[in-house]
Protein backbone atom coordinates (compact mmCIF):
# COMPACT_ATOMS: atom_id res chain seq x y z
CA UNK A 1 23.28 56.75 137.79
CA UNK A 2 22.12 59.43 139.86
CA UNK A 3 24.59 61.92 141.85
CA UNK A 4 22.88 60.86 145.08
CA UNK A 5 23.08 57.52 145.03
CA UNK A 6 26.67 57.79 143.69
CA UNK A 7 27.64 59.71 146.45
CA UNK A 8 26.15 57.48 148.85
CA UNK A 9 27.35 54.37 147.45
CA UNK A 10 30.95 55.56 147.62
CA UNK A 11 30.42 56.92 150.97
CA UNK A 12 29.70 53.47 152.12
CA UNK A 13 32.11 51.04 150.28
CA UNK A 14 35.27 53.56 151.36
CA UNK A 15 33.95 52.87 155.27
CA UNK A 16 33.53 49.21 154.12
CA UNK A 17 36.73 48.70 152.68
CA UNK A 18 38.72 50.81 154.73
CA UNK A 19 39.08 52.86 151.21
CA UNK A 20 40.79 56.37 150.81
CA UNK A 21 40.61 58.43 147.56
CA UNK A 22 42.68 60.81 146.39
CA UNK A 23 42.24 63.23 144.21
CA UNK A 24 44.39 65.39 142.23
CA UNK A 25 42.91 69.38 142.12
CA UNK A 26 43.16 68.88 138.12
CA UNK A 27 39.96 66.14 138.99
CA UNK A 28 36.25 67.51 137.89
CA UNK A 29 34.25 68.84 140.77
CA UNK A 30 32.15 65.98 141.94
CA UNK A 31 35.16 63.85 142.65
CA UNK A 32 37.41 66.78 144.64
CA UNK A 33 34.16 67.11 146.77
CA UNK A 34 34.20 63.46 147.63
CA UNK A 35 38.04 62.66 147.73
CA UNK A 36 39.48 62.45 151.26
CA UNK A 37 42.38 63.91 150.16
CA UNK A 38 42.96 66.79 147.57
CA UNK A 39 46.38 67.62 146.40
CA UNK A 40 49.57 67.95 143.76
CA UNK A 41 51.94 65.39 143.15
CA UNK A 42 54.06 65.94 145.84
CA UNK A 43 51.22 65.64 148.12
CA UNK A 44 49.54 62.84 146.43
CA UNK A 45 53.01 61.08 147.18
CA UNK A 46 53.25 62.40 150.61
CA UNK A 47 49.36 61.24 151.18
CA UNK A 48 50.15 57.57 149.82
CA UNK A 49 53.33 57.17 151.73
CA UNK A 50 51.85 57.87 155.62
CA UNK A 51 47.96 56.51 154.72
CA UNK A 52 46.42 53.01 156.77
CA UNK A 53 44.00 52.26 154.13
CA UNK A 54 43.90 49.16 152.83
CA UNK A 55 42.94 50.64 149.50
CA UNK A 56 43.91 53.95 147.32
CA UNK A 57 41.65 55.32 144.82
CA UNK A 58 43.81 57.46 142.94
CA UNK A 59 41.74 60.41 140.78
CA UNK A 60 44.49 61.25 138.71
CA UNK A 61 46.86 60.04 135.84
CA UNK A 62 48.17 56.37 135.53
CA UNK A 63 51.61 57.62 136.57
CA UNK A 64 49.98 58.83 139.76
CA UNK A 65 48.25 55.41 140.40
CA UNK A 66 52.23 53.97 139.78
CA UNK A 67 53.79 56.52 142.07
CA UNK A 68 51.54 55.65 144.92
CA UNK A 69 51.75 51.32 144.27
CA UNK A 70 55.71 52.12 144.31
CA UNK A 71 55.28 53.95 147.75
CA UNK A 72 52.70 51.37 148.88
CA UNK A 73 53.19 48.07 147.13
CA UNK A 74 51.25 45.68 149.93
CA UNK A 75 48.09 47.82 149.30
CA UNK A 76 45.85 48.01 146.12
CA UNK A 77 45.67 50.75 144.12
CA UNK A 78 42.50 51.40 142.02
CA UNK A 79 42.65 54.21 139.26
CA UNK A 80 38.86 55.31 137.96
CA UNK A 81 39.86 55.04 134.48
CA UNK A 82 42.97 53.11 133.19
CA UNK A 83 43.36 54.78 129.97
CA UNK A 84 43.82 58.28 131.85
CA UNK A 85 47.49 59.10 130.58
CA UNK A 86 49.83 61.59 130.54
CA UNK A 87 51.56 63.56 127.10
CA UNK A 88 54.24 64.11 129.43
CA UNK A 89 54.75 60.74 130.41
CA UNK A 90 53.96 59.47 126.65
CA UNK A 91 56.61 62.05 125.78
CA UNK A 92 59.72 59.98 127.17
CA UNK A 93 59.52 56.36 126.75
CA UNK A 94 61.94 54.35 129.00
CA UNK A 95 63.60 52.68 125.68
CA UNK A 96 64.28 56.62 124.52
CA UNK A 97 65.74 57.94 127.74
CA UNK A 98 68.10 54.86 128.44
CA UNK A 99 69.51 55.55 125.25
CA UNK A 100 70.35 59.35 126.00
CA UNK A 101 71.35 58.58 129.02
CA UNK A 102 74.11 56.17 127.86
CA UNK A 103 74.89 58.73 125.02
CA UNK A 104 75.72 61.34 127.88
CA UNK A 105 77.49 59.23 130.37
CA UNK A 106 78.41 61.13 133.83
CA UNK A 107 75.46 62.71 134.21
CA UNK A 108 73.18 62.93 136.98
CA UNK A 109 69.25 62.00 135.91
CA UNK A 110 66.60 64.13 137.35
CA UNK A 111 63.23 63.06 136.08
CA UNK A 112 60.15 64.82 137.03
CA UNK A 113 57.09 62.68 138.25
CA UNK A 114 55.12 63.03 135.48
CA UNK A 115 56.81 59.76 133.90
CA UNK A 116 56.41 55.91 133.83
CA UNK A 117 57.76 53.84 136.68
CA UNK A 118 59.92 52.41 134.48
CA UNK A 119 61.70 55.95 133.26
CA UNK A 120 61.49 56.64 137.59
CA UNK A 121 63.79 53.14 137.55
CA UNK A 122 66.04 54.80 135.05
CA UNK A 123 66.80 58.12 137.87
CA UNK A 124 68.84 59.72 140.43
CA UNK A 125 65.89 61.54 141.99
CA UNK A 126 62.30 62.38 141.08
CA UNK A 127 61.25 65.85 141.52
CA UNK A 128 57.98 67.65 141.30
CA UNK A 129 57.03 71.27 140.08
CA UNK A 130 56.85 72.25 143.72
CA UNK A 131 60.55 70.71 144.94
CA UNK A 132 62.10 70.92 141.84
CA UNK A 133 64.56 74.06 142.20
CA UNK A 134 65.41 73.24 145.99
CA UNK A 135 66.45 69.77 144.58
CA UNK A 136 68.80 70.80 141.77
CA UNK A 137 70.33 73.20 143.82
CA UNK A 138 70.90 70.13 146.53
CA UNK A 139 73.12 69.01 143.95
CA UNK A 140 76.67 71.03 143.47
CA UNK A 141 76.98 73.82 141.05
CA UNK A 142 79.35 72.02 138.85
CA UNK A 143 77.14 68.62 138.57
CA UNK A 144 76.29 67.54 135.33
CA UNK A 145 72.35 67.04 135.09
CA UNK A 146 70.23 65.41 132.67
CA UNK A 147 66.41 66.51 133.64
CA UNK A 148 62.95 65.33 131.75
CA UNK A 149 60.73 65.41 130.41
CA UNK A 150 59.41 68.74 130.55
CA UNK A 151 61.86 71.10 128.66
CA UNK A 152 59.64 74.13 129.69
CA UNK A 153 59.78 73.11 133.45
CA UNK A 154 63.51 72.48 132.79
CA UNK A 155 64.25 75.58 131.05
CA UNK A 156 62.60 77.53 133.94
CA UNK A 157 64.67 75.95 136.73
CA UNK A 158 67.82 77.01 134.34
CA UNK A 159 66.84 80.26 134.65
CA UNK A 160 66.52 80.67 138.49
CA UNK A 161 69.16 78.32 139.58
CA UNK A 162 71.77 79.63 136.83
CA UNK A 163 72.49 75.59 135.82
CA UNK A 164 72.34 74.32 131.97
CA UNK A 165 71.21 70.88 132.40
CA UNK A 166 70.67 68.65 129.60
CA UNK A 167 67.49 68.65 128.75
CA UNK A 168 64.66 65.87 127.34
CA UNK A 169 62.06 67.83 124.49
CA UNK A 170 59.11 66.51 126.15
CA UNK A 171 56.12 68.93 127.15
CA UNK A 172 52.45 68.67 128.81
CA UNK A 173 50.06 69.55 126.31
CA UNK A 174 47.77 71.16 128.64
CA UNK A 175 50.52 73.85 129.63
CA UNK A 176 51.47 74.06 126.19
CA UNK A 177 48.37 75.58 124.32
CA UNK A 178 48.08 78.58 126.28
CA UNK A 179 47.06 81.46 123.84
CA UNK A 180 49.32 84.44 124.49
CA UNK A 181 46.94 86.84 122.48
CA UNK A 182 44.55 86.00 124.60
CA UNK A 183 45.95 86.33 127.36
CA UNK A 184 47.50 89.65 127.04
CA UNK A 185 43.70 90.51 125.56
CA UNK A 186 42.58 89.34 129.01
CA UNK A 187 45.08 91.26 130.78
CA UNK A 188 43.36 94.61 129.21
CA UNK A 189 40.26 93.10 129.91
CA UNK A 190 40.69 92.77 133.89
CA UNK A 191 43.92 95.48 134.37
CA UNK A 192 44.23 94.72 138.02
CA UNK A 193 44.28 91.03 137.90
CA UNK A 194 47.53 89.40 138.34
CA UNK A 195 48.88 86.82 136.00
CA UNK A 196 49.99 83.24 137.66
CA UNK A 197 51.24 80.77 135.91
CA UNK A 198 52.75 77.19 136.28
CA UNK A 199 56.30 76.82 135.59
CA UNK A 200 55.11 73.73 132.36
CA UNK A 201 54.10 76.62 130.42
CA UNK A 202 55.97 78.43 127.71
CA UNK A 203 58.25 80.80 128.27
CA UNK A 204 56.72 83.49 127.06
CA UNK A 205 54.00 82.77 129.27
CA UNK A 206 56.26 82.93 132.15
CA UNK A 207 58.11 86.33 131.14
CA UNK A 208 54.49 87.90 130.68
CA UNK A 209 53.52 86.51 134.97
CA UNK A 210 53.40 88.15 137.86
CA UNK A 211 53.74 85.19 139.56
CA UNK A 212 55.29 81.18 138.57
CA UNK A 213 54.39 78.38 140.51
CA UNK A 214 53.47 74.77 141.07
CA UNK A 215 49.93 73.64 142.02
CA UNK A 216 50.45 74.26 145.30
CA UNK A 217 52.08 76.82 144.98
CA UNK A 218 49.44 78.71 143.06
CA UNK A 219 47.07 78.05 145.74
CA UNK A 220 49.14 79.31 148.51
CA UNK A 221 49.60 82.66 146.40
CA UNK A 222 46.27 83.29 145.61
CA UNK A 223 45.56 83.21 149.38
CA UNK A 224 48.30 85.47 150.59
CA UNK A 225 48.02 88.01 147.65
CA UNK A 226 45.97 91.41 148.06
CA UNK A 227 45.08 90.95 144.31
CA UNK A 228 41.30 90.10 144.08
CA UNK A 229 41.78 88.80 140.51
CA UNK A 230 43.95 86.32 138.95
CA UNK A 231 44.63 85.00 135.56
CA UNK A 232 45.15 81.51 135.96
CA UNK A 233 47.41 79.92 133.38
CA UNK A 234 47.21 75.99 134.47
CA UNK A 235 44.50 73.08 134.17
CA UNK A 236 41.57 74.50 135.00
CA UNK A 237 40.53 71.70 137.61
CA UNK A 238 42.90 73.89 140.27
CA UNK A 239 40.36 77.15 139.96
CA UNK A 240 37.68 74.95 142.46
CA UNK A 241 40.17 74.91 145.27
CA UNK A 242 41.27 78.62 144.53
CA UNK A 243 37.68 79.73 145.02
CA UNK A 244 36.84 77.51 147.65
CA UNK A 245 39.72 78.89 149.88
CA UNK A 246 39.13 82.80 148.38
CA UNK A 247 35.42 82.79 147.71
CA UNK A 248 35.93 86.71 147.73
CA UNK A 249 38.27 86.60 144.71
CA UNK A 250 37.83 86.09 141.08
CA UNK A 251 39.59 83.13 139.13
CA UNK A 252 39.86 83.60 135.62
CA UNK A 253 41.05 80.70 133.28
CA UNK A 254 43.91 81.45 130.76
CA UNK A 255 42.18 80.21 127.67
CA UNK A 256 44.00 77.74 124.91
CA UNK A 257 44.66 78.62 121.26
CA UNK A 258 41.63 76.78 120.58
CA UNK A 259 38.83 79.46 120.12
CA UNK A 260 36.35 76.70 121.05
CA UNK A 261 37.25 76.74 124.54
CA UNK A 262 37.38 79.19 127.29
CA UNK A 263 39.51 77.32 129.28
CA UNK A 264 42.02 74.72 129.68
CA UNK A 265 41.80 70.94 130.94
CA UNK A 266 43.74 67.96 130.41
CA UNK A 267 41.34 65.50 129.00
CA UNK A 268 43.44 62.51 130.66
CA UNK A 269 42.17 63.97 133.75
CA UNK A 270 38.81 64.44 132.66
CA UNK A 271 38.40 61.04 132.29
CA UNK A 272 37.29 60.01 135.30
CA UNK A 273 34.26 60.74 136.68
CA UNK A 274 32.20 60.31 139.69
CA UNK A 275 30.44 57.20 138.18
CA UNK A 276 33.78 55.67 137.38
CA UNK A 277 34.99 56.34 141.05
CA UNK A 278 31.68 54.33 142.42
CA UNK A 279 32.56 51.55 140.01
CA UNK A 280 36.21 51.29 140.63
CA UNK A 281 35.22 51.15 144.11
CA UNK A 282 32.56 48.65 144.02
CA UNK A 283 34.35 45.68 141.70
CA UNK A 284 38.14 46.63 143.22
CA UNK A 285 39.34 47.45 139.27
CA UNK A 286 40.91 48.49 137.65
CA UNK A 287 44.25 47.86 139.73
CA UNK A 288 47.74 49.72 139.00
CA UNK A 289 50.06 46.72 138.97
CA UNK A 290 53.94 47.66 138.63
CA UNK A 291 57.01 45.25 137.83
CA UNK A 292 58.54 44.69 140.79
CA UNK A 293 62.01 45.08 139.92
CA UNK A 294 61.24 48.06 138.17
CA UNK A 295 59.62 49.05 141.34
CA UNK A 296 62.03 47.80 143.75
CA UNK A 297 64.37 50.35 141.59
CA UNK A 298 61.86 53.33 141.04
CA UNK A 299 61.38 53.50 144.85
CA UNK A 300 64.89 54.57 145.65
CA UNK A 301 64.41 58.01 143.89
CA UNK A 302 60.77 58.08 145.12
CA UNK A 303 61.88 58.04 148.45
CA UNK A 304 65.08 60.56 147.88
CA UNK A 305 62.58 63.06 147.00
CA UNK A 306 60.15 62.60 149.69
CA UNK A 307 63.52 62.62 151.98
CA UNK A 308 64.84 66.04 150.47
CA UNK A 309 61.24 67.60 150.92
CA UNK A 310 60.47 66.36 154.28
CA UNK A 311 63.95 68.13 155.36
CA UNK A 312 63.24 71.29 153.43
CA UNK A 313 59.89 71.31 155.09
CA UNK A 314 57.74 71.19 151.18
């Protein structure tokens, strides 16, 4: 189908519907230029939680899509493409973490977003990348913390918040195949440019920044920096909203291992496409359904996050 009509088709059924779309910045071009709303998790969640749509088409991840029915259960909540997972998610199965868990008793369970509703049922809190540290250290110093999936995420808020919580050996493989020859090659390459990087990544990624971040917080850093380069060590998606807000600046992707590519993207995310969003649209499908007494459970950490946030102004 051609871009036009897509784009016009969409444009009509949202007004029809009373649609909204959301997009995460990790979605391909076309669909960040027709989303309503582009964001990170936390925003996404934010987004889902205040919206008067009667329908959310979530650009994203499946987990995303369940986030969003948990916030919102009386509305429907399309995805483009229902096979768009996670390896973060995948990483911790519900079955798995129940079992650690009860092997660790007295522990508090912090469990970042990027898992199933039915691991969210299993936790204390949710967190994201961009609340994460503020939210541990809501918790007292002498707390005993279980935190998944991510162990690099984990092992970074360890190291600012001076905590050793347990944690789950899950990773995203996006964040994961960073090349660190390459990078430091790319760091001779452009000597001014700074080196950001998101907080999934390994830690020798992280040592070798100049600045760590979530999505958002990327963004924001890029904009208030006097740097006019940056090495960008995250999905690549996040690059269009960089340059849209700092057309003057240059965005360079931190490559993979993978000497095919030149850059980095989750191909969960890169499953949907424009044509999908149309389609999704048009036939109301395919629809995140959740449990709802996993729901009914997930919700309370849900909203203990989006409480902790609103009050620390994230």
């Amino acid at each position: 189908m051609e871009k036009a009509f897509l784009i016009q088709e969409i444009g009509r059924l949202r007004k029809e519907k009373n649609a909204v779309i959301m997009a995460h910045y990790y979605q391909e071009r076309d669909i960040q230029e027709v989303a309503d709303f582009i964001g990170d998790s936390l925003a996404l969640a934010q987004q889902a939680a205040k919206t008067r749509a009667d329908i959310i088409v979530l650009c994203g991840v499946h987990f995303m899509g369940e986030t969003a029915k948990i916030i919102c259960p009386d509305k429907k909540v399309l995805i483009p493409d229902l096979k768009a997972g996670c390896s973060l998610a995948d990483s911790c199965p519900a079955e798995a973490l129940k079992a650690f868990v009860e092997a660790h008793p007295g522990h508090t369970v912090i469990s970042y977003v990027n898992t199933s509703a039915a691991v969210k049922a299993l936790t204390d809190v949710v967190v994201t990348s961009t609340n994460a540290v503020q939210i541990v250290n809501s918790f007292p110093k002498d707390e005993k913390i279980i935190f998944g999936p991510d162990r690099n995420l984990g092992n970074y808020i360890n190291s600012l918040t001076g905590r050793q919580m347990l944690l789950w050996n899950g990773a995203c493989h996006v964040h994961e195949q960073f090349s660190l020859e390459k990078i430091v090659a790319l760091k001779k390459q452009y000597p001014q440019a700074e080196l950001i990087a998101h907080p999934e990544c390994k830690q020798y990624i992280i040592e070798l920044s100049d600045f760590v971040g979530s999505t958002a917080g990327l963004i924001k850093h890029v904009q208030n920096s006097q740097s006019q380069q940056f090495i960008v060590a995250t999905e690549s998606g996040v690059l269009i909203e960089m340059q849209r807000r700092c057309p003057d600046k240059q965005f360079i992707p931190a490559p993979p291992e993978d000497s095919s590519c030149a850059c980095n993207e989750c191909s969960y995310m890169r499953m949907n496409t424009l044509e999908k969003v149309y389609l999704c649209l048009r036939d109301e499908t395919p629809e995140i359904t959740v449990d709802a007494g996993i729901a009914k459970k997930a919700l309370r950490p849900i909203e203990r996050m989006l409480d902790i946030s609103a009050k620390n102004n994230l």
